[in-house]
PDB file of N, CA and C in Angstrom:
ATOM      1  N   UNK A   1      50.136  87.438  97.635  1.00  0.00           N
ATOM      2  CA  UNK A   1      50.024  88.355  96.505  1.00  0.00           C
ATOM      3  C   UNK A   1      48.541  88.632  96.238  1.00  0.00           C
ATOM      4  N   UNK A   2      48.189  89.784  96.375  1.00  0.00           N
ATOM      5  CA  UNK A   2      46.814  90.187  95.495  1.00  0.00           C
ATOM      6  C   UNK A   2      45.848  89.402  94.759  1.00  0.00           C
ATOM      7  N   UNK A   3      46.674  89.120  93.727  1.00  0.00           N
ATOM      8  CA  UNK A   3      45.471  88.740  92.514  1.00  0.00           C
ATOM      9  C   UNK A   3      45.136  86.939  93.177  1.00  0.00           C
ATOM     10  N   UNK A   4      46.348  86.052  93.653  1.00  0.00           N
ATOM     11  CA  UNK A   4      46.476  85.121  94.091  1.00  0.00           C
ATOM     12  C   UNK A   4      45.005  85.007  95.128  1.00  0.00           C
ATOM     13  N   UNK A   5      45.159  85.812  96.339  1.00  0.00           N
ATOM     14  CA  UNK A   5      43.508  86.352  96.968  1.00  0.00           C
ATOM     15  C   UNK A   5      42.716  86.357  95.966  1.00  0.00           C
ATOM     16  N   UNK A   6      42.302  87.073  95.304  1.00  0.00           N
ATOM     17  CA  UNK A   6      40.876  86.687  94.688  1.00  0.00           C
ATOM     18  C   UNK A   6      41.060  86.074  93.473  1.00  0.00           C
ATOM     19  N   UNK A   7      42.046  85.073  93.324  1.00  0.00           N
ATOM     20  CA  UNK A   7      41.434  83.798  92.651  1.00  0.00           C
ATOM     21  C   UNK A   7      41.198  82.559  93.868  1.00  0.00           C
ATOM     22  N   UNK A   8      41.348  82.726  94.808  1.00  0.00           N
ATOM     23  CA  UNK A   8      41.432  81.989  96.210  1.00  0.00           C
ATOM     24  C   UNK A   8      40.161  81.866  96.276  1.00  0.00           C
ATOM     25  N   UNK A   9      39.650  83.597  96.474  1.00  0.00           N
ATOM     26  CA  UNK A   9      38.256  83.595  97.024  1.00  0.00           C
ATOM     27  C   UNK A   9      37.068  83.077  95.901  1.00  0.00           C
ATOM     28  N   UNK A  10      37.848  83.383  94.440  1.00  0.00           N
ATOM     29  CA  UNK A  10      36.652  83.281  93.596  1.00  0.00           C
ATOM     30  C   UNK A  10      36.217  81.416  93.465  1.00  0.00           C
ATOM     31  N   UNK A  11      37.580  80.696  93.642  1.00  0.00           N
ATOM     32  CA  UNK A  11      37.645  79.308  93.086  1.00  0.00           C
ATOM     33  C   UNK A  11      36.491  78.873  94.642  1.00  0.00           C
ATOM     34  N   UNK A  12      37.122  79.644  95.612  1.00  0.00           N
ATOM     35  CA  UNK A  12      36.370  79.377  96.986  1.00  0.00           C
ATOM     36  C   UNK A  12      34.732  78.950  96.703  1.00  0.00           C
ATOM     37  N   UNK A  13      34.601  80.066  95.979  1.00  0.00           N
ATOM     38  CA  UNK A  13      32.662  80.353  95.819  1.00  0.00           C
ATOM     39  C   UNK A  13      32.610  79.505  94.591  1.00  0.00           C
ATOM     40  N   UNK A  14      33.329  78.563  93.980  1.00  0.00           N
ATOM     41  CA  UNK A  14      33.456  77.941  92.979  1.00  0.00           C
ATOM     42  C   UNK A  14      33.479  78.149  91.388  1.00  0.00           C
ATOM     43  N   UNK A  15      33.994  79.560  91.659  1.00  0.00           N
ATOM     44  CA  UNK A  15      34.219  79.972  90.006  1.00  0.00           C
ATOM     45  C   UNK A  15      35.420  79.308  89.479  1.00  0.00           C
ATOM     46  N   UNK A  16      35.132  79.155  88.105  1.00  0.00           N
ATOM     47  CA  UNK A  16      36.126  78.584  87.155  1.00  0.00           C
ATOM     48  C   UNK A  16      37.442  79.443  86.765  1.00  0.00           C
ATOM     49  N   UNK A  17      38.517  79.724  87.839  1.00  0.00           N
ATOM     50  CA  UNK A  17      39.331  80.733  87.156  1.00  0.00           C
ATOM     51  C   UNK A  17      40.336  80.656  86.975  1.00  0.00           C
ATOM     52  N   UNK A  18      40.938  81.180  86.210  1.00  0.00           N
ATOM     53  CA  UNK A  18      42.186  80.512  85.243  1.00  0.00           C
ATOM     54  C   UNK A  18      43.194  80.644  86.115  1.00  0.00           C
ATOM     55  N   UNK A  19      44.167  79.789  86.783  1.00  0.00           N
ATOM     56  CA  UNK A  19      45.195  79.772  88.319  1.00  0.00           C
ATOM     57  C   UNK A  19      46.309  80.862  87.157  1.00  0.00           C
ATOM     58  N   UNK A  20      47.057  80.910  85.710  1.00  0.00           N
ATOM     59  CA  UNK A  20      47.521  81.657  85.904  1.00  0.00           C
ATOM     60  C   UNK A  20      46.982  83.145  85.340  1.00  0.00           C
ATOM     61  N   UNK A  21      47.656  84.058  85.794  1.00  0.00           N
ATOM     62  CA  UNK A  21      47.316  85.411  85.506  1.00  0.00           C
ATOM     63  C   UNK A  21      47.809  86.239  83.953  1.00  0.00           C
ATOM     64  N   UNK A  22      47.230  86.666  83.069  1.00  0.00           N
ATOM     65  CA  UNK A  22      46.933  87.479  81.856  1.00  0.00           C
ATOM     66  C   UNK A  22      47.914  88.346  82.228  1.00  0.00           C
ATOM     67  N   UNK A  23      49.141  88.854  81.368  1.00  0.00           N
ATOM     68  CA  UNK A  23      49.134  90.099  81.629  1.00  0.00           C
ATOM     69  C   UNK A  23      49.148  90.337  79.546  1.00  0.00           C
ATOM     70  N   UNK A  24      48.626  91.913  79.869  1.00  0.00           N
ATOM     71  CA  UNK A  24      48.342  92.633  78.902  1.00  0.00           C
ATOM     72  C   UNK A  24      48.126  94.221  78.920  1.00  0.00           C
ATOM     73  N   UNK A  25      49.245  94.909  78.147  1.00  0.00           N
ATOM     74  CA  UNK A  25      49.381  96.376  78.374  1.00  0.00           C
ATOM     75  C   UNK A  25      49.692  96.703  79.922  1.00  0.00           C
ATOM     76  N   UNK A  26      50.914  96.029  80.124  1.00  0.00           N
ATOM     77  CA  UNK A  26      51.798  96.163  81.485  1.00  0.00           C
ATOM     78  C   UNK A  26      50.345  95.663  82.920  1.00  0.00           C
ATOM     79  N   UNK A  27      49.418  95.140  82.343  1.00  0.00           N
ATOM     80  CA  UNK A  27      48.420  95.020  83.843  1.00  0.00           C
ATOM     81  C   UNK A  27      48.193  93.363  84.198  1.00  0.00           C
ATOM     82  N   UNK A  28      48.033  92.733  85.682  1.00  0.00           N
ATOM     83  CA  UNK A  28      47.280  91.336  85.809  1.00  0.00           C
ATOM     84  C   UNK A  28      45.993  91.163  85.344  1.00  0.00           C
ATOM     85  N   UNK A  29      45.720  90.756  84.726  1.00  0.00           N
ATOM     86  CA  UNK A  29      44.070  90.411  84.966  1.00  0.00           C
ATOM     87  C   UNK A  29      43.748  88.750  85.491  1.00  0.00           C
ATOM     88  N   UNK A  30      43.112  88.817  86.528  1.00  0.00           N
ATOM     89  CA  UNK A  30      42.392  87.420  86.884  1.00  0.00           C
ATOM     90  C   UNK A  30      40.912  86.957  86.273  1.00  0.00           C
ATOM     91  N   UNK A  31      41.167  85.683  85.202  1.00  0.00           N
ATOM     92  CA  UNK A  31      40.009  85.640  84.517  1.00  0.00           C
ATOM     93  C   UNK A  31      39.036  84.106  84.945  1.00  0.00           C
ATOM     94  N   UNK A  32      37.680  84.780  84.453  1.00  0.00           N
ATOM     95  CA  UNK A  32      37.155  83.853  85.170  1.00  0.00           C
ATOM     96  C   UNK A  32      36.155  83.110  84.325  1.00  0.00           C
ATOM     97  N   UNK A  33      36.367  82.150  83.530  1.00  0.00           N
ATOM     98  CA  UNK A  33      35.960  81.401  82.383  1.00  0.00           C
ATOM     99  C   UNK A  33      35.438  80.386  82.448  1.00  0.00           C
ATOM    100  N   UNK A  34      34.133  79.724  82.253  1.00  0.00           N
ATOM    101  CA  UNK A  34      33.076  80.447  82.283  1.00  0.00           C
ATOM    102  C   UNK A  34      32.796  80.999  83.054  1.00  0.00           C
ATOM    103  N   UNK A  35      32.010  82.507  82.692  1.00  0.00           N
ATOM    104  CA  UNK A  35      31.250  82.854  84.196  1.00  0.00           C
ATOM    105  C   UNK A  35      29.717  82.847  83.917  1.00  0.00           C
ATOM    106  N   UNK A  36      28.853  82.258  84.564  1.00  0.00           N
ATOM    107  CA  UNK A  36      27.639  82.047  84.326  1.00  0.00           C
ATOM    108  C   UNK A  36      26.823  83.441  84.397  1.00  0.00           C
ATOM    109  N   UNK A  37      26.188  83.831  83.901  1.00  0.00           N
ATOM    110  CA  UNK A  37      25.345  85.359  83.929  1.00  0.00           C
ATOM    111  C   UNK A  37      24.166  84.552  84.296  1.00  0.00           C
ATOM    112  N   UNK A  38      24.222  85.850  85.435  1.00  0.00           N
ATOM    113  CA  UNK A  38      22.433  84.986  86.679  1.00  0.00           C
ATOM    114  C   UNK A  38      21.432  86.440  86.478  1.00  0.00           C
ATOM    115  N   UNK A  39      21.885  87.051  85.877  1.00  0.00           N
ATOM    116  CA  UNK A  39      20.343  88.065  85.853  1.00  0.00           C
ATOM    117  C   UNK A  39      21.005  88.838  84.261  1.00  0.00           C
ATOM    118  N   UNK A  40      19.567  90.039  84.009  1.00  0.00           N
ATOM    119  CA  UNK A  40      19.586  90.814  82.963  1.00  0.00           C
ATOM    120  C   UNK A  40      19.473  89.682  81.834  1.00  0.00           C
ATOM    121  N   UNK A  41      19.028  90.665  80.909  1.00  0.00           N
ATOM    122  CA  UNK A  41      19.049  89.627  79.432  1.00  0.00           C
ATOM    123  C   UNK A  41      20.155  88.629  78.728  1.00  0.00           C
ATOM    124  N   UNK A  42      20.802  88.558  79.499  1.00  0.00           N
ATOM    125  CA  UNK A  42      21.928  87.676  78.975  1.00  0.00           C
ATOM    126  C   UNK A  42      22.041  86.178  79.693  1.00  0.00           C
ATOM    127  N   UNK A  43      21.172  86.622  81.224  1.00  0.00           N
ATOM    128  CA  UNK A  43      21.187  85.499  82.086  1.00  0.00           C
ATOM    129  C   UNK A  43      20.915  83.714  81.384  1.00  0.00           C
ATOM    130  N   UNK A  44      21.717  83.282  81.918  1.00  0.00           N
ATOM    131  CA  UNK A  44      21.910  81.780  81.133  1.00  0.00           C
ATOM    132  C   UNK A  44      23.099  81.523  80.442  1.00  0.00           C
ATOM    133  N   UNK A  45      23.491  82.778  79.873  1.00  0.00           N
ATOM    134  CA  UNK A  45      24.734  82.678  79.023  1.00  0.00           C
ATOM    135  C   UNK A  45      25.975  82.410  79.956  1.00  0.00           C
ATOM    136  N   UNK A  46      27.062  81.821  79.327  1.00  0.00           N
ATOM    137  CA  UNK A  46      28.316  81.578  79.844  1.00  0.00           C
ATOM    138  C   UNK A  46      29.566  82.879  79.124  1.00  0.00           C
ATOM    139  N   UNK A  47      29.916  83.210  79.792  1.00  0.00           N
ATOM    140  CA  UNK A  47      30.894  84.498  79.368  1.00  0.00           C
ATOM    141  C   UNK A  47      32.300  84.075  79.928  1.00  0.00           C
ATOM    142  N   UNK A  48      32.875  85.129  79.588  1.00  0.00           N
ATOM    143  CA  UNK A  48      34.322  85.195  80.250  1.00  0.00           C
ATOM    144  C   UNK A  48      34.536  86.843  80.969  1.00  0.00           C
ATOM    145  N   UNK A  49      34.903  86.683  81.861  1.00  0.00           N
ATOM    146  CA  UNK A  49      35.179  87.662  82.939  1.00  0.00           C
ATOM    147  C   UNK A  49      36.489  88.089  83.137  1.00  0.00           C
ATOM    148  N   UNK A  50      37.087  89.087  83.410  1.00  0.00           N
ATOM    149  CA  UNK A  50      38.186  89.341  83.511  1.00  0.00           C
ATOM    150  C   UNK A  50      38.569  90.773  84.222  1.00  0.00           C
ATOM    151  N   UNK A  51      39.493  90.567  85.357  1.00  0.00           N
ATOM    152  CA  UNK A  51      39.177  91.878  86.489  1.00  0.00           C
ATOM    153  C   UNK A  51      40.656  92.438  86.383  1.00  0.00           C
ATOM    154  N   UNK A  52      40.950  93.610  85.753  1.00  0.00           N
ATOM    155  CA  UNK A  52      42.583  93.996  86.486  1.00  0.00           C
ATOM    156  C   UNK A  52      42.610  94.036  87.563  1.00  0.00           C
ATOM    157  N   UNK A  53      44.182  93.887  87.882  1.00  0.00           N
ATOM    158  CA  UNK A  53      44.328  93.465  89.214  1.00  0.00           C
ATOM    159  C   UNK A  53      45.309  94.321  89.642  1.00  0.00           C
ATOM    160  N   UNK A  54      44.953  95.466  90.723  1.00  0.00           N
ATOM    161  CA  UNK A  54      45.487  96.701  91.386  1.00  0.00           C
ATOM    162  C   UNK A  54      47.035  96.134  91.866  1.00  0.00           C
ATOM    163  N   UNK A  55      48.143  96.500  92.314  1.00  0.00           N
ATOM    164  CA  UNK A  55      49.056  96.134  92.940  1.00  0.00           C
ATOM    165  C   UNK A  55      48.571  95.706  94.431  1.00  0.00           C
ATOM    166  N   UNK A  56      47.357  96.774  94.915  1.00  0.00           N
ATOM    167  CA  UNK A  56      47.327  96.657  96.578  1.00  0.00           C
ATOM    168  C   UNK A  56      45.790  96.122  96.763  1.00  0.00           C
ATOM    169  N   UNK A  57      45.216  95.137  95.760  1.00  0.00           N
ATOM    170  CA  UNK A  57      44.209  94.556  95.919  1.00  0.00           C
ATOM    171  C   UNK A  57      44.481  93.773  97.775  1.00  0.00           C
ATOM    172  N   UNK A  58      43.422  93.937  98.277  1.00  0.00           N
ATOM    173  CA  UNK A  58      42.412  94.900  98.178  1.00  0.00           C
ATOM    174  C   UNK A  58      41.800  96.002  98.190  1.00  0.00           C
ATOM    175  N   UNK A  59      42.884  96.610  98.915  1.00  0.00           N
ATOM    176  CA  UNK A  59      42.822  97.714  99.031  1.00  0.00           C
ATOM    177  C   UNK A  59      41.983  98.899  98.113  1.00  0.00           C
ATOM    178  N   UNK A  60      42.541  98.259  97.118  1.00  0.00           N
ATOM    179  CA  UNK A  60      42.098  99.046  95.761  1.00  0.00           C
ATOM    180  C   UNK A  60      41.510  98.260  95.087  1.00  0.00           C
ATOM    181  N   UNK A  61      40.183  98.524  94.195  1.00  0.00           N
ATOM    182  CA  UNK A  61      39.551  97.525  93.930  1.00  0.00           C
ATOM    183  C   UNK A  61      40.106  97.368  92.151  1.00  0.00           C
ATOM    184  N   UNK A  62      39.727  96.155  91.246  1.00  0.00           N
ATOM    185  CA  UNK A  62      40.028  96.517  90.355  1.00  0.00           C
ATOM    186  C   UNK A  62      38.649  97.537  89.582  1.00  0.00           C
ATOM    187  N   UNK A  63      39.054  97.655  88.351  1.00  0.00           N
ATOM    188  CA  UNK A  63      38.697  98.563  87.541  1.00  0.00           C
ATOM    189  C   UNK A  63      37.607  98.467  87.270  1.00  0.00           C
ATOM    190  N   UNK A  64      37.017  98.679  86.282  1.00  0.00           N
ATOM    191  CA  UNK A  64      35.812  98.204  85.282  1.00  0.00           C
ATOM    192  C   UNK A  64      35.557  96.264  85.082  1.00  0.00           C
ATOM    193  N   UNK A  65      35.274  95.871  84.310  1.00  0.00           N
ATOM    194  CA  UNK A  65      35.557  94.625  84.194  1.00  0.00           C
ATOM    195  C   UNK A  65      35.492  94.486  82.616  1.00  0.00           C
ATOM    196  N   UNK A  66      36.245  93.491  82.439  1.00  0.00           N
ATOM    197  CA  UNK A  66      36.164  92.968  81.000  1.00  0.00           C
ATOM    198  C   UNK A  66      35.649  91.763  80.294  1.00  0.00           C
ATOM    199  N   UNK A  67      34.923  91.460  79.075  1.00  0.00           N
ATOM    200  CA  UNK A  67      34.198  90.879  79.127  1.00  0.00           C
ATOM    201  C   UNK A  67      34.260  90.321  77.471  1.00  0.00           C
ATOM    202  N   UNK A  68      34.086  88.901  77.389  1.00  0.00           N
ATOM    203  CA  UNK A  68      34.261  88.259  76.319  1.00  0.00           C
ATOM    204  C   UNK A  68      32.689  87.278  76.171  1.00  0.00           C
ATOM    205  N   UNK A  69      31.634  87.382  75.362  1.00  0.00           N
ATOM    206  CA  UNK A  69      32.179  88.120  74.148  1.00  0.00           C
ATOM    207  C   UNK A  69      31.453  89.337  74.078  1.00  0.00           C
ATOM    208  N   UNK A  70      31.189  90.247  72.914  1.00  0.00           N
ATOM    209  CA  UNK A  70      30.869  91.929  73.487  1.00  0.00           C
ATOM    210  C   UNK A  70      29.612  91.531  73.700  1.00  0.00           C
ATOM    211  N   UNK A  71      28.725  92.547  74.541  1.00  0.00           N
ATOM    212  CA  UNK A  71      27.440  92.211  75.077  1.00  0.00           C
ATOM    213  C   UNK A  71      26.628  93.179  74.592  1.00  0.00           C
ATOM    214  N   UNK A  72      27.292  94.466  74.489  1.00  0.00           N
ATOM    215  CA  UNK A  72      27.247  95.781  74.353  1.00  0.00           C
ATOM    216  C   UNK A  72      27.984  96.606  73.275  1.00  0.00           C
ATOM    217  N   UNK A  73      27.367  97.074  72.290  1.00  0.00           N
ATOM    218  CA  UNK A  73      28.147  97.925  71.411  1.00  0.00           C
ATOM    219  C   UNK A  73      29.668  98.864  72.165  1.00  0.00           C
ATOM    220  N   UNK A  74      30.840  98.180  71.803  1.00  0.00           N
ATOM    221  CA  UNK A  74      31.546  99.359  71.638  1.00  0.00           C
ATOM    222  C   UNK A  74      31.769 100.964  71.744  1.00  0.00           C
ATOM    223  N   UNK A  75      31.640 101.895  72.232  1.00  0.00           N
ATOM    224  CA  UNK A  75      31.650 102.764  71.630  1.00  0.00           C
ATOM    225  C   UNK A  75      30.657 103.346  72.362  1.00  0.00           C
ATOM    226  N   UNK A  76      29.655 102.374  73.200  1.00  0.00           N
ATOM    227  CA  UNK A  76      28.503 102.891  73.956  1.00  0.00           C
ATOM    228  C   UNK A  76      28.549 102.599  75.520  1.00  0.00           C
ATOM    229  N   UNK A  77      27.678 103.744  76.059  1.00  0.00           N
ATOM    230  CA  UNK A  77      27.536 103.457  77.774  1.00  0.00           C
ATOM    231  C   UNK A  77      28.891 103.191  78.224  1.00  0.00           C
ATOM    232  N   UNK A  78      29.979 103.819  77.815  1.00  0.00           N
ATOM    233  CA  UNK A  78      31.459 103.688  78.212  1.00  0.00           C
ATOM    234  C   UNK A  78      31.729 102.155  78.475  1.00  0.00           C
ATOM    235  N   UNK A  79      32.102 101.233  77.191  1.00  0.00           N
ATOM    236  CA  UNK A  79      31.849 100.335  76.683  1.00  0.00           C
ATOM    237  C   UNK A  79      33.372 100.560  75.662  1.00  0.00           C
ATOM    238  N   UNK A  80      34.540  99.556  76.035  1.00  0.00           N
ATOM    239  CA  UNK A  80      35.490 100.306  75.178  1.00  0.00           C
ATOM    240  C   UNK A  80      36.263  99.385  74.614  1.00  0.00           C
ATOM    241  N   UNK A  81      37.296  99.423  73.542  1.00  0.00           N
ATOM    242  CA  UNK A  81      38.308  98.169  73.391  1.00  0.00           C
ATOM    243  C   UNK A  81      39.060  97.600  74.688  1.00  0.00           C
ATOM    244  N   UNK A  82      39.007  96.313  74.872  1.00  0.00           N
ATOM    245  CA  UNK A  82      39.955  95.914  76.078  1.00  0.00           C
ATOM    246  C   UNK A  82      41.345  95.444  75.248  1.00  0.00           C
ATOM    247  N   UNK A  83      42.577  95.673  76.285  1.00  0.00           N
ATOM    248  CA  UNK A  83      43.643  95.091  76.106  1.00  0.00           C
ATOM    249  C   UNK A  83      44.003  93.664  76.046  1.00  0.00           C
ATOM    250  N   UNK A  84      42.772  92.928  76.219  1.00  0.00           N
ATOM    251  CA  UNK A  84      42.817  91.765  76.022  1.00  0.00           C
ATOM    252  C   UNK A  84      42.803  91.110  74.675  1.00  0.00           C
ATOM    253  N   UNK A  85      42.605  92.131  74.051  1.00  0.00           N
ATOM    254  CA  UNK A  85      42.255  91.548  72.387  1.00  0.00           C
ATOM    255  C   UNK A  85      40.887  91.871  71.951  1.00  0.00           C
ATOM    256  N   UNK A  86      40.755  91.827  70.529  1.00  0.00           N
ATOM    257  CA  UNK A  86      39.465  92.330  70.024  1.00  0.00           C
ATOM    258  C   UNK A  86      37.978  91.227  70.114  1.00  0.00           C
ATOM    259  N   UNK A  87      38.206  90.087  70.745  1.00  0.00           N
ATOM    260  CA  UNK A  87      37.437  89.583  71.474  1.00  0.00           C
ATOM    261  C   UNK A  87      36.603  90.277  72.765  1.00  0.00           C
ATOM    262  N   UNK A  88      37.348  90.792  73.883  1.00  0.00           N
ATOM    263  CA  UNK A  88      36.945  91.683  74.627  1.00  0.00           C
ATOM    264  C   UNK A  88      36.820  92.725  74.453  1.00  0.00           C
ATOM    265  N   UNK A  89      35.464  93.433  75.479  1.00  0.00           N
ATOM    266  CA  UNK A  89      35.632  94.623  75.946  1.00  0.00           C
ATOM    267  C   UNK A  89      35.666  95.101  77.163  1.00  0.00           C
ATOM    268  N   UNK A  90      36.110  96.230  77.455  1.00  0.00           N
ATOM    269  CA  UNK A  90      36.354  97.179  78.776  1.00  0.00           C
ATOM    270  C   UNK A  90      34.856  97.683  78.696  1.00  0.00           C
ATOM    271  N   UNK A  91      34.327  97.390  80.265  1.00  0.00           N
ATOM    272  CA  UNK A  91      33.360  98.145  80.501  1.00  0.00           C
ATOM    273  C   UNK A  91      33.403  98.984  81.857  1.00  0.00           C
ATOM    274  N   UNK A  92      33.676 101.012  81.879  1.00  0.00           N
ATOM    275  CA  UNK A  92      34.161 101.154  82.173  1.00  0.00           C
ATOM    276  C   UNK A  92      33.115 101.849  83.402  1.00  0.00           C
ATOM    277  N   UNK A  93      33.357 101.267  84.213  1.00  0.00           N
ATOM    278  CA  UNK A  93      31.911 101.514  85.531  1.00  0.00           C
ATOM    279  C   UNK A  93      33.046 101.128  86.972  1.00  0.00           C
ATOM    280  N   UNK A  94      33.424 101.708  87.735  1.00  0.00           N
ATOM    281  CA  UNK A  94      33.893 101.583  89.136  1.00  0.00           C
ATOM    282  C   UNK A  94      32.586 100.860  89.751  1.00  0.00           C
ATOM    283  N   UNK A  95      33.426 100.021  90.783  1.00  0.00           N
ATOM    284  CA  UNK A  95      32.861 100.111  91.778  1.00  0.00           C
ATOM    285  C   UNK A  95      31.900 100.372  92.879  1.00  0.00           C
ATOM    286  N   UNK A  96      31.315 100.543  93.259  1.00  0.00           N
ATOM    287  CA  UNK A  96      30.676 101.974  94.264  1.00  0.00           C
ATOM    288  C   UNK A  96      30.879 101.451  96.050  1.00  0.00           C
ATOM    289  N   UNK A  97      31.001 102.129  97.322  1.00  0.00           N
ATOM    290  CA  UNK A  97      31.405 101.818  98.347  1.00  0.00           C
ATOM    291  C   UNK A  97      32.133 100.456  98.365  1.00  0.00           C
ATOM    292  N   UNK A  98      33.629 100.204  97.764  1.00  0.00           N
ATOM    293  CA  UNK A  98      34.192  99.538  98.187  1.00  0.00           C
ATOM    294  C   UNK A  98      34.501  99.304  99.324  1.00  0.00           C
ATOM    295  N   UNK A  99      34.621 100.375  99.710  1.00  0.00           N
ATOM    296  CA  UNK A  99      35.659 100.543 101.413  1.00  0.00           C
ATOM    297  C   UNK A  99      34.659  99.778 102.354  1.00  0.00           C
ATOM    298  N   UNK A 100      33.408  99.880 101.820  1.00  0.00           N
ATOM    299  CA  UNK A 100      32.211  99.047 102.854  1.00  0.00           C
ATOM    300  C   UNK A 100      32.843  97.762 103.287  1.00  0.00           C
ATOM    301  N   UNK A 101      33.101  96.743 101.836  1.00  0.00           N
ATOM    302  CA  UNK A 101      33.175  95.818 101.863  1.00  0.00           C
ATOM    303  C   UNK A 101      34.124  95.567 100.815  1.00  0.00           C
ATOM    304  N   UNK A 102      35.450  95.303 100.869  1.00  0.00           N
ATOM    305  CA  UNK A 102      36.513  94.558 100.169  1.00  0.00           C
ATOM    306  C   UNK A 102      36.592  93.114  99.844  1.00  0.00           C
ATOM    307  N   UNK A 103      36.266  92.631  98.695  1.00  0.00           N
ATOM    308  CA  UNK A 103      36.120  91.257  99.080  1.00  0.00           C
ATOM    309  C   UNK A 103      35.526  90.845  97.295  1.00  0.00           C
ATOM    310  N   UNK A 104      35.628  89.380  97.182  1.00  0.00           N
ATOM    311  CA  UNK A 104      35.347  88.753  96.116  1.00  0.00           C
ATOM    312  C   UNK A 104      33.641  88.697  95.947  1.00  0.00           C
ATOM    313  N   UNK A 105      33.153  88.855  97.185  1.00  0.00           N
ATOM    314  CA  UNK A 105      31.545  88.677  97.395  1.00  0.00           C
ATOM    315  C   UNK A 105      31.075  89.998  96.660  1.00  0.00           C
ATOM    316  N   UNK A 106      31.928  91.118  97.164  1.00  0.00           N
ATOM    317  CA  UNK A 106      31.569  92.405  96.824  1.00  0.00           C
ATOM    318  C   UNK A 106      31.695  92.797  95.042  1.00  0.00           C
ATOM    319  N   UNK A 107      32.479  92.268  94.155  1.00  0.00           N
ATOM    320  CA  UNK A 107      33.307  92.624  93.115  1.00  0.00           C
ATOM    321  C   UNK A 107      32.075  91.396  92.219  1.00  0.00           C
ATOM    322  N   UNK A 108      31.510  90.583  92.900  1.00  0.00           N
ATOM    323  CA  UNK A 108      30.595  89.836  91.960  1.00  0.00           C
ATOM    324  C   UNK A 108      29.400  90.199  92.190  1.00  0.00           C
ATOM    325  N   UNK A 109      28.653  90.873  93.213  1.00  0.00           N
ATOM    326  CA  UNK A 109      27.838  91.356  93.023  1.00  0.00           C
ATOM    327  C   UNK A 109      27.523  92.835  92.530  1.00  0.00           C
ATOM    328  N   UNK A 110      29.161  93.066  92.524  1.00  0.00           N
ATOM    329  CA  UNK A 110      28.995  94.666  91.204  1.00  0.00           C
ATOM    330  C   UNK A 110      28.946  94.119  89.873  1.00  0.00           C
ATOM    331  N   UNK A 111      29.097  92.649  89.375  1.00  0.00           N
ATOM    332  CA  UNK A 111      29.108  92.452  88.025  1.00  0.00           C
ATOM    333  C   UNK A 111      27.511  92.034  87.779  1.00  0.00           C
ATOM    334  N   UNK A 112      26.738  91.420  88.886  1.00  0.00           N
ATOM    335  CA  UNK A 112      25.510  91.290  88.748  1.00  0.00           C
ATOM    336  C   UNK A 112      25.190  92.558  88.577  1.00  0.00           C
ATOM    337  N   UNK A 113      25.118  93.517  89.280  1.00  0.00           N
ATOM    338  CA  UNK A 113      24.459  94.732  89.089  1.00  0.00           C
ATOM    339  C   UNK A 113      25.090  94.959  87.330  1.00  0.00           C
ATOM    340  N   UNK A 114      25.671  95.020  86.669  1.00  0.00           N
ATOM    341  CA  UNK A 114      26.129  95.505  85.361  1.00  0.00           C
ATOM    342  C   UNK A 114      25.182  94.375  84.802  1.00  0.00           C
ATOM    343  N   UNK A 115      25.376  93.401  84.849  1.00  0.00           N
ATOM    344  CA  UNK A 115      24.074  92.293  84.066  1.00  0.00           C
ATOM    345  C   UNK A 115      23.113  92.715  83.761  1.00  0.00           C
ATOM    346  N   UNK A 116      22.671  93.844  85.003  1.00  0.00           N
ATOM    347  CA  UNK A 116      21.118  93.926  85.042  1.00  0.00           C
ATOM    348  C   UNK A 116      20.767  95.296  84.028  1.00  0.00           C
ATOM    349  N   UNK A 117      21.856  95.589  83.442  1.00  0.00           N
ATOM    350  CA  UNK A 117      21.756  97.174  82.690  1.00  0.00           C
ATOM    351  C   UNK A 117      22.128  96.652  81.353  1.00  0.00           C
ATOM    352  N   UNK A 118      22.830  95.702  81.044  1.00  0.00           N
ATOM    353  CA  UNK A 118      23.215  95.402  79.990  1.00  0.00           C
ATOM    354  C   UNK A 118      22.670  94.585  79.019  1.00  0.00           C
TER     355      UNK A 118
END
């Protein structure tokens, strides 16, 4: 199953992630609690991470990512309520050349890159 893969790969690289899966507003999310922030102004902090999870992961990557606790105003830089509860937010940024590289390596170094803006 999908999401099962990248909690495989994430626990692999030794992230902390929760074995079962969130659902909220009909979607999986695989969350990843703590997640240590290694760059941008937040670096040091411990967060919570949280990725929907496509039916045909990998294929399809998930979404934006979600993020506990807000880092970022609401309302800004497409920055939105998550379905996770008013603890989180949706921050709503794809991907970029997935197809390069499908993979858990790839999906954490798109969250570094968001660190570094946020």
């Amino acid at each position: 199953m999908p999401a099962e893969d990248l909690i495989r790969e994430l626990k692999g690289r030794g992230y902390a992630v929760q074995d079962a899966l969130v659902i909220a507003n009909g979607s999986q999310f695989v969350i990843v609690d703590p997640y240590p922030v290694e760059l941008g102004q937040h670096a040091g902090k411990k967060i919570a991470i949280a990725f929907a999870m496509p039916g045909d992961y990998p294929f399809t990557p998930p979404g934006g990512i979600h993020v506990k606790p807000h880092l970022i105003p609401v309302g800004t830089r497409n920055v939105n309520p998550s379905p996770l509860g008013s603890e989180w937010q949706y921050w709503s940024r794809p991907i970029r050349d997935w197809r390069k590289e499908r993979s858990a390596s790839r999906l954490l170094s798109h969250v570094n890159r968001l660190m570094l803006d946020a």
